[in-house]
N, C-alpha and C. Protein backbone atom coordinates (compact mmCIF):
# COMPACT_ATOMS: atom_id res chain seq x y z
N UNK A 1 -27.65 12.63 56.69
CA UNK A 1 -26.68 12.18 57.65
C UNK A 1 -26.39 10.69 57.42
N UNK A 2 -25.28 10.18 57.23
CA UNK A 2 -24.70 8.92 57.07
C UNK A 2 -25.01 8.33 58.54
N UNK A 3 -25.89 7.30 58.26
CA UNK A 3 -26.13 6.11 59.38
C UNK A 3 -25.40 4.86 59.86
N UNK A 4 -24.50 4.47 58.35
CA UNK A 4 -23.78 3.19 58.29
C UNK A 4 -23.53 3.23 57.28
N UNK A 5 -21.72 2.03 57.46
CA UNK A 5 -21.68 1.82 55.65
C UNK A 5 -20.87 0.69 55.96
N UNK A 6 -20.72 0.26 54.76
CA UNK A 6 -19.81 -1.38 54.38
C UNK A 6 -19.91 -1.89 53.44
N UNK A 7 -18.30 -2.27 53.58
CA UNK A 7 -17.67 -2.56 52.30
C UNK A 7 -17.97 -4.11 52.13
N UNK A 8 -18.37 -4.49 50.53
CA UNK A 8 -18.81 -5.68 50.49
C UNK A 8 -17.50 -7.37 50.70
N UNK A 9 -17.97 -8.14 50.72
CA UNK A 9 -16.98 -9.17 51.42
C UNK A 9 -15.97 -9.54 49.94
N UNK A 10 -15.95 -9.35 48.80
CA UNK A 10 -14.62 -9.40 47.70
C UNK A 10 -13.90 -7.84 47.38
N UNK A 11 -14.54 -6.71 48.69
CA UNK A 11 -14.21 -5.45 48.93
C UNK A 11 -14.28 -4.62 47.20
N UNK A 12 -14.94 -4.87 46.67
CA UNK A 12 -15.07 -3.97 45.80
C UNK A 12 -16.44 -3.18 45.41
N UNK A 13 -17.44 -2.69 46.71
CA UNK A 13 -18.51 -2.03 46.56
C UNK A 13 -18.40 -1.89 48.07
N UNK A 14 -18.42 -0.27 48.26
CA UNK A 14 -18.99 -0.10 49.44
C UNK A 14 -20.59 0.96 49.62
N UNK A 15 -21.03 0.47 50.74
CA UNK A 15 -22.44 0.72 50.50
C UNK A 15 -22.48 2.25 51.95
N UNK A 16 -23.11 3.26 51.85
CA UNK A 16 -23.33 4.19 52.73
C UNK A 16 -24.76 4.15 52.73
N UNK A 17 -25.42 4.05 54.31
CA UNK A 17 -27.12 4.18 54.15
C UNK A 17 -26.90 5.60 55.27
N UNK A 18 -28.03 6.43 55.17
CA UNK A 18 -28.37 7.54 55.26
C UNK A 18 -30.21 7.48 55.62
N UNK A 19 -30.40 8.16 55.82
CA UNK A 19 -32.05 8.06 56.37
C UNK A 19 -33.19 8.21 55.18
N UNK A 20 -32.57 9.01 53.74
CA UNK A 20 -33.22 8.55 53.11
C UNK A 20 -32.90 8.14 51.92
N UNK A 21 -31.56 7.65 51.66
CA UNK A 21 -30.87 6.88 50.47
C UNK A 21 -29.92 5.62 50.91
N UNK A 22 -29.91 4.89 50.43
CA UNK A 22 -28.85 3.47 50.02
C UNK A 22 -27.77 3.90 48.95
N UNK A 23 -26.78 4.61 49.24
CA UNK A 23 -25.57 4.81 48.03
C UNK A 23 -24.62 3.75 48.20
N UNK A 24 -24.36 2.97 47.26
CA UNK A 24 -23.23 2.06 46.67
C UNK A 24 -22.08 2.76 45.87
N UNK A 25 -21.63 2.42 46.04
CA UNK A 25 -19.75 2.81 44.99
C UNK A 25 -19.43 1.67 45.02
N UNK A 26 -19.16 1.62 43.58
CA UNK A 26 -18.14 0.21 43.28
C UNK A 26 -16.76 0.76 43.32
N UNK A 27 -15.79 -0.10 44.22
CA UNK A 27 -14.39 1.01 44.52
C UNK A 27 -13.52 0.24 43.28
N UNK A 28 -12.93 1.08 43.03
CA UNK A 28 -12.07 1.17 41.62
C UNK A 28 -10.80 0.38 42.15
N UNK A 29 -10.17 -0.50 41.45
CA UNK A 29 -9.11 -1.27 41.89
C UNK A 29 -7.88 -0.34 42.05
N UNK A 30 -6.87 -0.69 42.96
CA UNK A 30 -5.89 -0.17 43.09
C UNK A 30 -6.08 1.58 43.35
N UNK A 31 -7.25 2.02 44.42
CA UNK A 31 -7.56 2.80 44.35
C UNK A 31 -7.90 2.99 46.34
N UNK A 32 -7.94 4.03 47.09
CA UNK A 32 -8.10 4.10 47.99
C UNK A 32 -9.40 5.37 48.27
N UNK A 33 -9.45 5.47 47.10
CA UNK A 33 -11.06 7.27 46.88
C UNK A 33 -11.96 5.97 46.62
N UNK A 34 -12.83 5.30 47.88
CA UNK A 34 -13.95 5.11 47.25
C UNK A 34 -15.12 5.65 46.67
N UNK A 35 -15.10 6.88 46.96
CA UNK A 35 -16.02 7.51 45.87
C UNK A 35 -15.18 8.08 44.16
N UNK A 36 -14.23 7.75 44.09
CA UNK A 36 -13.92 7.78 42.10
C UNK A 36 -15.02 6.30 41.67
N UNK A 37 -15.21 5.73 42.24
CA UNK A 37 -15.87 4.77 41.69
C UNK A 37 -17.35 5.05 40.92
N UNK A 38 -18.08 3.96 39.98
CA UNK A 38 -19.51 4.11 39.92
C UNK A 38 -20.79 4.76 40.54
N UNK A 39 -21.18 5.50 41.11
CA UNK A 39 -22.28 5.54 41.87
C UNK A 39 -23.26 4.97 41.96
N UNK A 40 -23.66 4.47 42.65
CA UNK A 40 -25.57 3.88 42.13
C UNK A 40 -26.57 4.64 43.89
N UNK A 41 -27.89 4.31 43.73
CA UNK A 41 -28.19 5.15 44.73
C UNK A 41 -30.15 4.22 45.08
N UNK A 42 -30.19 4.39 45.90
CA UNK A 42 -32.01 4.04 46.08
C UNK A 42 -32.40 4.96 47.08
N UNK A 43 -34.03 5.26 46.67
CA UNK A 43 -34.45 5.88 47.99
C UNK A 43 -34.94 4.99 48.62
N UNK A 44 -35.26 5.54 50.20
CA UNK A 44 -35.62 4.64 50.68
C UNK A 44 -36.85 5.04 51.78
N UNK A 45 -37.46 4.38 52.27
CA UNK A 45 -38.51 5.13 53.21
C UNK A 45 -38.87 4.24 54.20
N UNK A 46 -38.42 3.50 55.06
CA UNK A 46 -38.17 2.77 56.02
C UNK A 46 -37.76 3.03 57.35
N UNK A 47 -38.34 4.24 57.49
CA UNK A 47 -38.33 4.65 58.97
C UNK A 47 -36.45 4.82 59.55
N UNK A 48 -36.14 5.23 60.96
CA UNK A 48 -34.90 5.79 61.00
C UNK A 48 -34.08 4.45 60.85
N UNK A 49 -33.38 4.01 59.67
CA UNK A 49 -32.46 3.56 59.25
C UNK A 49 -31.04 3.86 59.85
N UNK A 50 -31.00 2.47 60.44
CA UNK A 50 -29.19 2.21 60.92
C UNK A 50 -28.18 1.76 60.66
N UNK A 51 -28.42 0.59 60.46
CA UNK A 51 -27.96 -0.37 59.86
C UNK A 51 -27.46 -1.10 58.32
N UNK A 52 -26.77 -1.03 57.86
CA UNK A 52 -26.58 -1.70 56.15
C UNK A 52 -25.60 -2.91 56.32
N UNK A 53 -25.88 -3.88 55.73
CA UNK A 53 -24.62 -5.11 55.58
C UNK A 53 -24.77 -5.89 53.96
N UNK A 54 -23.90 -6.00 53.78
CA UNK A 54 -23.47 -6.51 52.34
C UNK A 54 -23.98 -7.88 52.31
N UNK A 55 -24.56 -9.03 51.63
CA UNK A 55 -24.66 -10.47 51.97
C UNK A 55 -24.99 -10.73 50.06
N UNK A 56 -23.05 -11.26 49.64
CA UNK A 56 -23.81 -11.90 48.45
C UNK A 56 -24.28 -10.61 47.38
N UNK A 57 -25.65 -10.89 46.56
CA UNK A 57 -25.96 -10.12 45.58
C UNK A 57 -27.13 -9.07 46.70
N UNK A 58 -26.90 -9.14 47.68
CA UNK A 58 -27.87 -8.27 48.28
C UNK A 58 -27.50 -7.20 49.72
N UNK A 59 -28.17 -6.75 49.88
CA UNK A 59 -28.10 -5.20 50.49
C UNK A 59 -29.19 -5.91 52.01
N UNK A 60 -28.31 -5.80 53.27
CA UNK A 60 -29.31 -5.88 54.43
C UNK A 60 -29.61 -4.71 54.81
N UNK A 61 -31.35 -4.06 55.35
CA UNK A 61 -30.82 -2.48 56.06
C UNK A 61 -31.87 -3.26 57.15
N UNK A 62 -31.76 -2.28 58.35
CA UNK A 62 -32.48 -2.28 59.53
C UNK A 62 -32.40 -1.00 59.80
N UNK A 63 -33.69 -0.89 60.50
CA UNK A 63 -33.95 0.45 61.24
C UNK A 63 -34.08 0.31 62.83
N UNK A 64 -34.59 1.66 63.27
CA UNK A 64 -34.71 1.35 64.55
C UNK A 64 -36.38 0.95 65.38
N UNK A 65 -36.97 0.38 64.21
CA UNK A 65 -38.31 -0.16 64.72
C UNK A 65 -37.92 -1.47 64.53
N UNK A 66 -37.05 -2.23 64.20
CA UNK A 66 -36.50 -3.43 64.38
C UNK A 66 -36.77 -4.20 63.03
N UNK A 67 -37.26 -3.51 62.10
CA UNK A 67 -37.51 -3.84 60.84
C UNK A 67 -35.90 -4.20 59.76
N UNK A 68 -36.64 -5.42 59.20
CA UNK A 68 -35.05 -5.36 58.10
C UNK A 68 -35.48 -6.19 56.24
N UNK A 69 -34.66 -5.17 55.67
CA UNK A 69 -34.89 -5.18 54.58
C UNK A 69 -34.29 -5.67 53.86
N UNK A 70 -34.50 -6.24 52.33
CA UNK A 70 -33.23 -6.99 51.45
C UNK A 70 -33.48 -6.00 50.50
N UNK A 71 -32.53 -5.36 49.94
CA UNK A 71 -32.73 -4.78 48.76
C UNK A 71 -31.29 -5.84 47.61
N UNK A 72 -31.60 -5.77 46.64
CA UNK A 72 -31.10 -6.67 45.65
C UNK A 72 -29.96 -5.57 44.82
N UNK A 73 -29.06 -6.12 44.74
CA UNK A 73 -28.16 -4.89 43.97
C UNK A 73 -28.46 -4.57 42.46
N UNK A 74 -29.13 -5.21 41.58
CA UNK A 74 -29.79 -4.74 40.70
C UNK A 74 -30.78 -4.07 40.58
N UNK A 75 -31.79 -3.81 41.91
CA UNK A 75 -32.67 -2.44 42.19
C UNK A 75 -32.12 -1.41 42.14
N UNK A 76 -30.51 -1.49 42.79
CA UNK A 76 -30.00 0.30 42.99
C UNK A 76 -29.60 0.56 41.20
N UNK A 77 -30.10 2.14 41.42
CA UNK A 77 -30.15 3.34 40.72
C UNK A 77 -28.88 3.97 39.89
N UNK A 78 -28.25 3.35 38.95
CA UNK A 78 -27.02 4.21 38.04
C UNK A 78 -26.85 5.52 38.36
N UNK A 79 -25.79 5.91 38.76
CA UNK A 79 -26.33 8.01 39.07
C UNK A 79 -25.30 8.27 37.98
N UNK A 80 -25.78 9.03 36.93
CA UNK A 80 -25.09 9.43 35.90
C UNK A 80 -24.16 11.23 36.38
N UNK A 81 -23.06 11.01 35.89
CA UNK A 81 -21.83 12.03 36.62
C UNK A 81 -21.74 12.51 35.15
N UNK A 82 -21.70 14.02 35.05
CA UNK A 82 -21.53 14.63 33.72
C UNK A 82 -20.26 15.06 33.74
């Protein structure tokens, strides 16, 4: 189930968090399908996750134990599309 998502601040990656993944799409220019884009993906295990915000080269999440996380956009996961 999708918890949150957002699009990064030069709008070309938007991020969907879910309870147990971080999915990014880099959105394709001149394009309105943000998912034709890249995929990338992390798991995650941080209790019920709400929250995601874009900041820069990094990924904010929060949950609902009041916890918050940085994940770095070079941690997330390439998802290869055949």
């Amino acid at each position: 189930m999708v918890t949150d998502a957002d699009i990064s601040e030069n709008k070309n990656k938007l991020a969907v968090l879910t309870y147990k993944y971080l999915w990014v799409f880099d959105i394709p220019s001149g394009s309105d399908n943000f998912f034709e884009g890249r995929p990338f993906f992390l798991p995650i295990e941080a209790g019920q996750c709400e929250g995601v915000s874009f900041e820069g080269r990094h990924i904010y999440i929060t949950n609902e134990q009041r916890e918050l996380f940085k994940v770095k956009l070079t941690d997330l996961i390439p998802l290869k599309r055949k």
